[in-house]
C-alpha atoms as a PDB file:
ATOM      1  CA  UNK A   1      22.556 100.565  12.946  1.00  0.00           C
ATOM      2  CA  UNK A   2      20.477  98.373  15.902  1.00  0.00           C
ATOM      3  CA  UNK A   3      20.404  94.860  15.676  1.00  0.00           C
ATOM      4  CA  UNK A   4      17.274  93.114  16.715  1.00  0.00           C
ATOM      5  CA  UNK A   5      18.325  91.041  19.629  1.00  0.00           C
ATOM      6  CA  UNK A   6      16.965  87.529  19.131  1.00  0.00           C
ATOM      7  CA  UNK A   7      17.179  84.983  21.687  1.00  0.00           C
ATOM      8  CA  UNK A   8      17.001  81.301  20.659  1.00  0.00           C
ATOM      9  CA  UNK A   9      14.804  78.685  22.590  1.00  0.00           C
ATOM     10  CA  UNK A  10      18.379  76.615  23.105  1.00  0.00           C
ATOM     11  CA  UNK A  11      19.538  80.147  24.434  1.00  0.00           C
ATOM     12  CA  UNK A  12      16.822  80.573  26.750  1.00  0.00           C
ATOM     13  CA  UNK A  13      17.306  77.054  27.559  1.00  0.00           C
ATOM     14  CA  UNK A  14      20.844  77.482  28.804  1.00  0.00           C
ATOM     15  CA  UNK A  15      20.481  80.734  30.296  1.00  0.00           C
ATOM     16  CA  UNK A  16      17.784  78.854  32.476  1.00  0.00           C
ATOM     17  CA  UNK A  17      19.531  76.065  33.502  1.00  0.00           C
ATOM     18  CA  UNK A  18      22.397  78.521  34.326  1.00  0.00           C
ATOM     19  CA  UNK A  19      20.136  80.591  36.840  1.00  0.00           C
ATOM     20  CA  UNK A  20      18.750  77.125  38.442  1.00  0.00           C
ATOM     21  CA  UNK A  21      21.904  75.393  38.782  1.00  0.00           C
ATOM     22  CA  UNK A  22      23.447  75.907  42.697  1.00  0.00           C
ATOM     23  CA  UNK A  23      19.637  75.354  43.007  1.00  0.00           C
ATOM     24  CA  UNK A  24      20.222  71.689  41.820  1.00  0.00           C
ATOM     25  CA  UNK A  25      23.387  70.940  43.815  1.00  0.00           C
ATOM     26  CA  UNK A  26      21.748  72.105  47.069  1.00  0.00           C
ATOM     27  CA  UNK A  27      18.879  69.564  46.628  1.00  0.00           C
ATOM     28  CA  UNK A  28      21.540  66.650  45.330  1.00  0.00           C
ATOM     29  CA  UNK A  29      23.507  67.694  48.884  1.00  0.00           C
ATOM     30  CA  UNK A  30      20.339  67.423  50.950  1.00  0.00           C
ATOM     31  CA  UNK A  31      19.461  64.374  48.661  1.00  0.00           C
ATOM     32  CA  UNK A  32      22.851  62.571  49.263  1.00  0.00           C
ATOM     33  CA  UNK A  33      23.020  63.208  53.607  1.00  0.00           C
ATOM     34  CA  UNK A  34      20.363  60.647  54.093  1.00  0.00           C
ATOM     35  CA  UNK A  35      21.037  58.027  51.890  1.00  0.00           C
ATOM     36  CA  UNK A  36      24.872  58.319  53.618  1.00  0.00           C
ATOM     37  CA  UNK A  37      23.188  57.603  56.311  1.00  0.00           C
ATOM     38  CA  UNK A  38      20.674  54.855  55.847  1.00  0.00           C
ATOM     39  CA  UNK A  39      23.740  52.208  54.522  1.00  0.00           C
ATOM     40  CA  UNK A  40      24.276  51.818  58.196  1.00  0.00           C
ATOM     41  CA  UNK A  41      28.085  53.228  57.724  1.00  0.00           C
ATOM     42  CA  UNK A  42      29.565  56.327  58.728  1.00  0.00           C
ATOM     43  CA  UNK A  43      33.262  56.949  59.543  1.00  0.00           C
ATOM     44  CA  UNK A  44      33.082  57.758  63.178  1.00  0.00           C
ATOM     45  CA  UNK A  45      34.634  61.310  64.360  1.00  0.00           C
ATOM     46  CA  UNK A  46      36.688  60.081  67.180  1.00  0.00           C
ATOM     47  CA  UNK A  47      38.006  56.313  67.500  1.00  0.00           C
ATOM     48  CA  UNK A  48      37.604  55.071  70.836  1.00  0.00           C
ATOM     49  CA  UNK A  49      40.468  52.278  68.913  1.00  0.00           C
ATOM     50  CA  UNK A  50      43.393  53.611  67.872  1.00  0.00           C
ATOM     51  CA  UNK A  51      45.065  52.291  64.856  1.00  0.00           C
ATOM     52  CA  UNK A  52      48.499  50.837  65.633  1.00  0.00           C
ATOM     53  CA  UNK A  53      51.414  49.493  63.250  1.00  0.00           C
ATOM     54  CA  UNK A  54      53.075  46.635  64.107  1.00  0.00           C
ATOM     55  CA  UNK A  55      56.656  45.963  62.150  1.00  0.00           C
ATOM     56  CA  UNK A  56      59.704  43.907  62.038  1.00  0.00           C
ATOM     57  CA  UNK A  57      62.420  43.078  59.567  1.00  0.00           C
ATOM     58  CA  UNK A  58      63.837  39.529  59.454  1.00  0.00           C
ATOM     59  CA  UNK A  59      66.887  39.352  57.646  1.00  0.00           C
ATOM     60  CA  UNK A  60      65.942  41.525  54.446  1.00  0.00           C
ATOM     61  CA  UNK A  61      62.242  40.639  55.206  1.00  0.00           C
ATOM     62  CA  UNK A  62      59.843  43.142  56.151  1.00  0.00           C
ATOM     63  CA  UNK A  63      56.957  42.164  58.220  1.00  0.00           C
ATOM     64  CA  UNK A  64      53.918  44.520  59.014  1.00  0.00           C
ATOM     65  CA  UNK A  65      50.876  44.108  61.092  1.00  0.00           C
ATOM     66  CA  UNK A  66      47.777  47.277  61.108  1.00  0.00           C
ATOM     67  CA  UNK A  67      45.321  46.878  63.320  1.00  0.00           C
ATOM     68  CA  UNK A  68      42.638  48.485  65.385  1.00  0.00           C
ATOM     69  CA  UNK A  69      43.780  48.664  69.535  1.00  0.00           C
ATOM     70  CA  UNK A  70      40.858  47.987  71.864  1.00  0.00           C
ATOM     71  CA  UNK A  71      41.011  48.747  75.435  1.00  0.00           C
ATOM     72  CA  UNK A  72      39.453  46.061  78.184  1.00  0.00           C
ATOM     73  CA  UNK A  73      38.368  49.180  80.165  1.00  0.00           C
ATOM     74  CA  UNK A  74      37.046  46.626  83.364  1.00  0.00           C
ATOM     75  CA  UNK A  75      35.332  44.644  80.992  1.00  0.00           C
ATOM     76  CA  UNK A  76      35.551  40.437  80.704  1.00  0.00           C
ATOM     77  CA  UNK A  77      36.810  40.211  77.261  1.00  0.00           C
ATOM     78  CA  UNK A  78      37.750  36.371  75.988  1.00  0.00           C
ATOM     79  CA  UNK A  79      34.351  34.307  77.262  1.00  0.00           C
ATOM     80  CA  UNK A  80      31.864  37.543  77.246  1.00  0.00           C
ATOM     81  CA  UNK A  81      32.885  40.456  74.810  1.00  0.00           C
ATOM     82  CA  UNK A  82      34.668  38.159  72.504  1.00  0.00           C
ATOM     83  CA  UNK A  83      33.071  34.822  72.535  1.00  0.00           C
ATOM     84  CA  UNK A  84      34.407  31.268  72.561  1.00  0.00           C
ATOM     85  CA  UNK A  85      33.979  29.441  69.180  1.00  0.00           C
ATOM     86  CA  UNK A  86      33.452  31.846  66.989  1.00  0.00           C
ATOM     87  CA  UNK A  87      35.091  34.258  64.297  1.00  0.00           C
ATOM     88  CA  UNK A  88      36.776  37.632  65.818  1.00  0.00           C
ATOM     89  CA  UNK A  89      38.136  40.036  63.739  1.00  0.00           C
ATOM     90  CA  UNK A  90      41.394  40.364  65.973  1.00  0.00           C
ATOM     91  CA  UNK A  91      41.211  43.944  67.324  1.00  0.00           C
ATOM     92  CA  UNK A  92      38.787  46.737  66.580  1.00  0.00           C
ATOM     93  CA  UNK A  93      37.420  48.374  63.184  1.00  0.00           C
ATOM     94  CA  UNK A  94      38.832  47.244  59.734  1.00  0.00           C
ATOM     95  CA  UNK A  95      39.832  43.770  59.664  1.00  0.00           C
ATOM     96  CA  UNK A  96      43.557  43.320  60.983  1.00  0.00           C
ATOM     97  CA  UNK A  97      46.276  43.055  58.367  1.00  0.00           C
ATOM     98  CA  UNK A  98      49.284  41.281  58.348  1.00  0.00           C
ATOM     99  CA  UNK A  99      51.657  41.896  55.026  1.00  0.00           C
ATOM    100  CA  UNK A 100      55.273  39.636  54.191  1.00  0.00           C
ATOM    101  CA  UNK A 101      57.672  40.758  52.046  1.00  0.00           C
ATOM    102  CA  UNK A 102      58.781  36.746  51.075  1.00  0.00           C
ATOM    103  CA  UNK A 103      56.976  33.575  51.610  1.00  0.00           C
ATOM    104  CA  UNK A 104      57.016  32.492  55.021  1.00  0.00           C
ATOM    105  CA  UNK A 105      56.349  29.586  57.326  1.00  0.00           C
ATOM    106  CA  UNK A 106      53.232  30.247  59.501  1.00  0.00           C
ATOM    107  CA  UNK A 107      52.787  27.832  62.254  1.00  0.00           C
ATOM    108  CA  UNK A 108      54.099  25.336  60.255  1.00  0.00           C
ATOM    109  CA  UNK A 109      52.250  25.937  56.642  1.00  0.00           C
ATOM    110  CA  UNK A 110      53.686  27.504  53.938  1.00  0.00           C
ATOM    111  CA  UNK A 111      52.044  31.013  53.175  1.00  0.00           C
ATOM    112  CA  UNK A 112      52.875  32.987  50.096  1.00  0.00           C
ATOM    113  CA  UNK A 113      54.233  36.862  49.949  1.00  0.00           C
ATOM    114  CA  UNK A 114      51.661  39.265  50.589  1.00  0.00           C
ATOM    115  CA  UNK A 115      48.586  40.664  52.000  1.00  0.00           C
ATOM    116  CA  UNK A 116      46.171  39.171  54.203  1.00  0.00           C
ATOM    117  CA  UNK A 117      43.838  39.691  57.524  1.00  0.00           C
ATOM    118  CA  UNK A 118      44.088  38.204  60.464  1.00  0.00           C
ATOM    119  CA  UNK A 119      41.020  36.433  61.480  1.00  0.00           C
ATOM    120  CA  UNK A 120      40.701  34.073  65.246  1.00  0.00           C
ATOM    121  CA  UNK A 121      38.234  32.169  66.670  1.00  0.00           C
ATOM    122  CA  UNK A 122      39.200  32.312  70.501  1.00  0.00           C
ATOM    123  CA  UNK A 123      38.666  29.067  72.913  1.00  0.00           C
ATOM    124  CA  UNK A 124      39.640  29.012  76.609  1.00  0.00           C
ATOM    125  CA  UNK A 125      42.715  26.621  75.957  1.00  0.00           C
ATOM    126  CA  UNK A 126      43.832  27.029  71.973  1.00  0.00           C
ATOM    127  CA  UNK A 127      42.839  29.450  69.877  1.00  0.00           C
ATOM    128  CA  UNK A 128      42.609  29.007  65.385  1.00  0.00           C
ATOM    129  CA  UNK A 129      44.266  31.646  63.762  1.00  0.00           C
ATOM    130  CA  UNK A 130      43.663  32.423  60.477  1.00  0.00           C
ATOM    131  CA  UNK A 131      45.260  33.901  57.434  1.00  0.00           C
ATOM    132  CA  UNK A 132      42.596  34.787  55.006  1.00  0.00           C
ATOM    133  CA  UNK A 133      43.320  36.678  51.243  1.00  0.00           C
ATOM    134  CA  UNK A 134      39.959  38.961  51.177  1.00  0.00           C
ATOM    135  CA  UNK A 135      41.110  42.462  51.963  1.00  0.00           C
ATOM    136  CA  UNK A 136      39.045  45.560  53.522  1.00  0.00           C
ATOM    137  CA  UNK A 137      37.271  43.743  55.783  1.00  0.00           C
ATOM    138  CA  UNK A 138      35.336  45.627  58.501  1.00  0.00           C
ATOM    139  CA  UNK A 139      33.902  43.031  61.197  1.00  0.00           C
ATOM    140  CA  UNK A 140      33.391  39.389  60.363  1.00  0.00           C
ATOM    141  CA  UNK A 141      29.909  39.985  58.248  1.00  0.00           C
ATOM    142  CA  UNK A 142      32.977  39.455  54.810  1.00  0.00           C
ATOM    143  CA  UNK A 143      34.491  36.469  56.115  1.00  0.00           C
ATOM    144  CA  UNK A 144      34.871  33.293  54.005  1.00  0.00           C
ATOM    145  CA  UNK A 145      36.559  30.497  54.590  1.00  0.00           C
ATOM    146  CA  UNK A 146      37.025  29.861  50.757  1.00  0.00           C
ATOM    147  CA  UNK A 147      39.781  32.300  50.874  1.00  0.00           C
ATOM    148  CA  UNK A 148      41.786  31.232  54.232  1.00  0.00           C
ATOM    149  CA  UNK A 149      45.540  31.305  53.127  1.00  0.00           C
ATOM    150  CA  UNK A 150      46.561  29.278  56.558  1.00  0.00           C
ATOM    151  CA  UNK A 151      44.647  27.668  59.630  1.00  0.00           C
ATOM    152  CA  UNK A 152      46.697  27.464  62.487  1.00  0.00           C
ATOM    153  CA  UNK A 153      45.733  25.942  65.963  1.00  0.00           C
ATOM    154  CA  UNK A 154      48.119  27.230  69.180  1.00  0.00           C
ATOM    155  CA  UNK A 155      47.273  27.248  72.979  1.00  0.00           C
ATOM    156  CA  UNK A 156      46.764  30.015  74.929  1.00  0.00           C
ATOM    157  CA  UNK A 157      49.160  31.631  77.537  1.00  0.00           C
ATOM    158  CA  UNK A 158      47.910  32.924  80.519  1.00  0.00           C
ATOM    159  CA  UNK A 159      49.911  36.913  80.948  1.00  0.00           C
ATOM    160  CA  UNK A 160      51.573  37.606  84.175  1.00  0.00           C
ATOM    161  CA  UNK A 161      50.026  41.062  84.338  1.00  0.00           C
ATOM    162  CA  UNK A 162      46.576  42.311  82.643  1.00  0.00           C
ATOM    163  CA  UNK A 163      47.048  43.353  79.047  1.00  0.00           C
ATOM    164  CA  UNK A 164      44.988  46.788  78.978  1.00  0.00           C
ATOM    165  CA  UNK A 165      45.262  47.596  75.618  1.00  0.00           C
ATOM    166  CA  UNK A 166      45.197  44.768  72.828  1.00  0.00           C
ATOM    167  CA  UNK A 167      48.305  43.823  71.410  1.00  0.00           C
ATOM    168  CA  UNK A 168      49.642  41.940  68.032  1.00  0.00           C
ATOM    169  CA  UNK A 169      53.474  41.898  68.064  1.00  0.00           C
ATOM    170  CA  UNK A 170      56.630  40.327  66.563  1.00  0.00           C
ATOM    171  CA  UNK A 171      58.869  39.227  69.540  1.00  0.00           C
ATOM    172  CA  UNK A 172      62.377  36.961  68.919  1.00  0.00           C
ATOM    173  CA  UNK A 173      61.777  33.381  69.448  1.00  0.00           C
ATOM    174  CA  UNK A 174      64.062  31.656  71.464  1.00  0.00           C
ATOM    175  CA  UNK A 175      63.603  28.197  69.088  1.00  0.00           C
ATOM    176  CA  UNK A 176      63.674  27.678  65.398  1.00  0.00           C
ATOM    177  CA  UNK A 177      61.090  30.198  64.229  1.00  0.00           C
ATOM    178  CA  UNK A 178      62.682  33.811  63.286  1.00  0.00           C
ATOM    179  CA  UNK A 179      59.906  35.290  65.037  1.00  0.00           C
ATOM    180  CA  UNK A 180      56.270  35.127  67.177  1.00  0.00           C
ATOM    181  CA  UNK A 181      52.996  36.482  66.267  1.00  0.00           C
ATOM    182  CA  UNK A 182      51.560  37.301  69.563  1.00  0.00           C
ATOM    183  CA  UNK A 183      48.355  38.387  70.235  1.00  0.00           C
ATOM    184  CA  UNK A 184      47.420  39.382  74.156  1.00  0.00           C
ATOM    185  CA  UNK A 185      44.576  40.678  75.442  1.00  0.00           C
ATOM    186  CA  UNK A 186      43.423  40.914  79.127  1.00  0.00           C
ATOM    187  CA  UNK A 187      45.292  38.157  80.740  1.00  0.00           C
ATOM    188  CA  UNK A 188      45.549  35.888  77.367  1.00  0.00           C
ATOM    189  CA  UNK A 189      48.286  35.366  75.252  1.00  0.00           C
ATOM    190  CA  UNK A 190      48.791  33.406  71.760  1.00  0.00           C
ATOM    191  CA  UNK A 191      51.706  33.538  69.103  1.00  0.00           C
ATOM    192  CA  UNK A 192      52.634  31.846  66.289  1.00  0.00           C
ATOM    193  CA  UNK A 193      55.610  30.883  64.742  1.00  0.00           C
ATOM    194  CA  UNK A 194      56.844  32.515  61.901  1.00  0.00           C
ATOM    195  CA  UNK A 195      59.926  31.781  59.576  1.00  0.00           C
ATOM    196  CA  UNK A 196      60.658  33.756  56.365  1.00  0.00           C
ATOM    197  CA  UNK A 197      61.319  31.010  53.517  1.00  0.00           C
END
């Protein structure tokens, strides 16, 4: 016995929408590709900045610094490439970050265990450095000075040799502090002292 072979309109429906479908998610990819494009982001292929991991331990503290390593490459940096007087992100790419195990004594004010970036604002004798508790950052275009954890003002060093590649490191300090934050670049040097609480 032959049964009649009845198709549905919600089975022609499917069937349909089966047949069109890597029709659809070509024209969402092709869709997608410019907007990606137009938000003015893209992850670049190859970083001319390489990412570098700063670390330390004082006593059972660990202390950690990622940031982005720019290269002077002939250029005038402090005065031209980074101006005087004004926010820097502190190396290249996503906003420098500095994490503490404990609490800690930054330059003098107490900071709390944690996360933060780094934030500066250069001058030709002292330079602010800044602790600030908004993550991700990429540039300076998220920076708010609602959220600065610590303001600290120190005078610049001048190197004895050019610093080619920018630097953030924890060096022993030979006073009270357990450690220095120093940041060189070119022939400029800052640091701050750091003690773990």
């Amino acid at each position: 016995m032959k049964y009649a072979h009845s198709t549905s309109p919600s089975g022609r429906i499917s069937r349909l929408f089966l047949a069109t479908l890597p029709l659809v998610i070509l024209a969402s990819a092709l869709l997608v590709r410019p907007a990606a494009a137009q938000d003015g982001y893209q992850e670049p292929q190859h970083r001319l900045s390489p990412v570098v991991i700063e670390r330390t331990m004082v006593g059972d503290t660990y202390l950690k610094v990622v940031y982005g390593q720019p290269w002077a490459r002939g250029r005038t940096i402090f005065g031209e490439l980074v101006p005087f007087g004004q926010v820097w992100r502190t190396g290249a790419n996503e906003g420098t970050e500095i994490f503490f195990q404990s609490d800690v004594d930054f330059g003098g004010q107490h900071v709390p265990a944690g996360l933060y970036t780094i934030f500066t604002i250069p001058g030709e004798s002292a330079w602010t450095v800044i602790l600030n508790r908004q993550l991700r950052q990429w540039g300076v275009r998220g920076y708010n000075d609602e959220y600065d954890a610590a303001r600290v003002d120190v005078p610049v060093t001048a190197t004895d040799e050019l610093v080619e590649g920018f630097s953030i490191r924890f060096l022993e300090d030979e006073g009270d502090a357990d450690v220095q934050l120093t940041i060189s670049w070119e022939r400029t040097s800052v640091a701050v002292p750091v003690s773990v609480r």
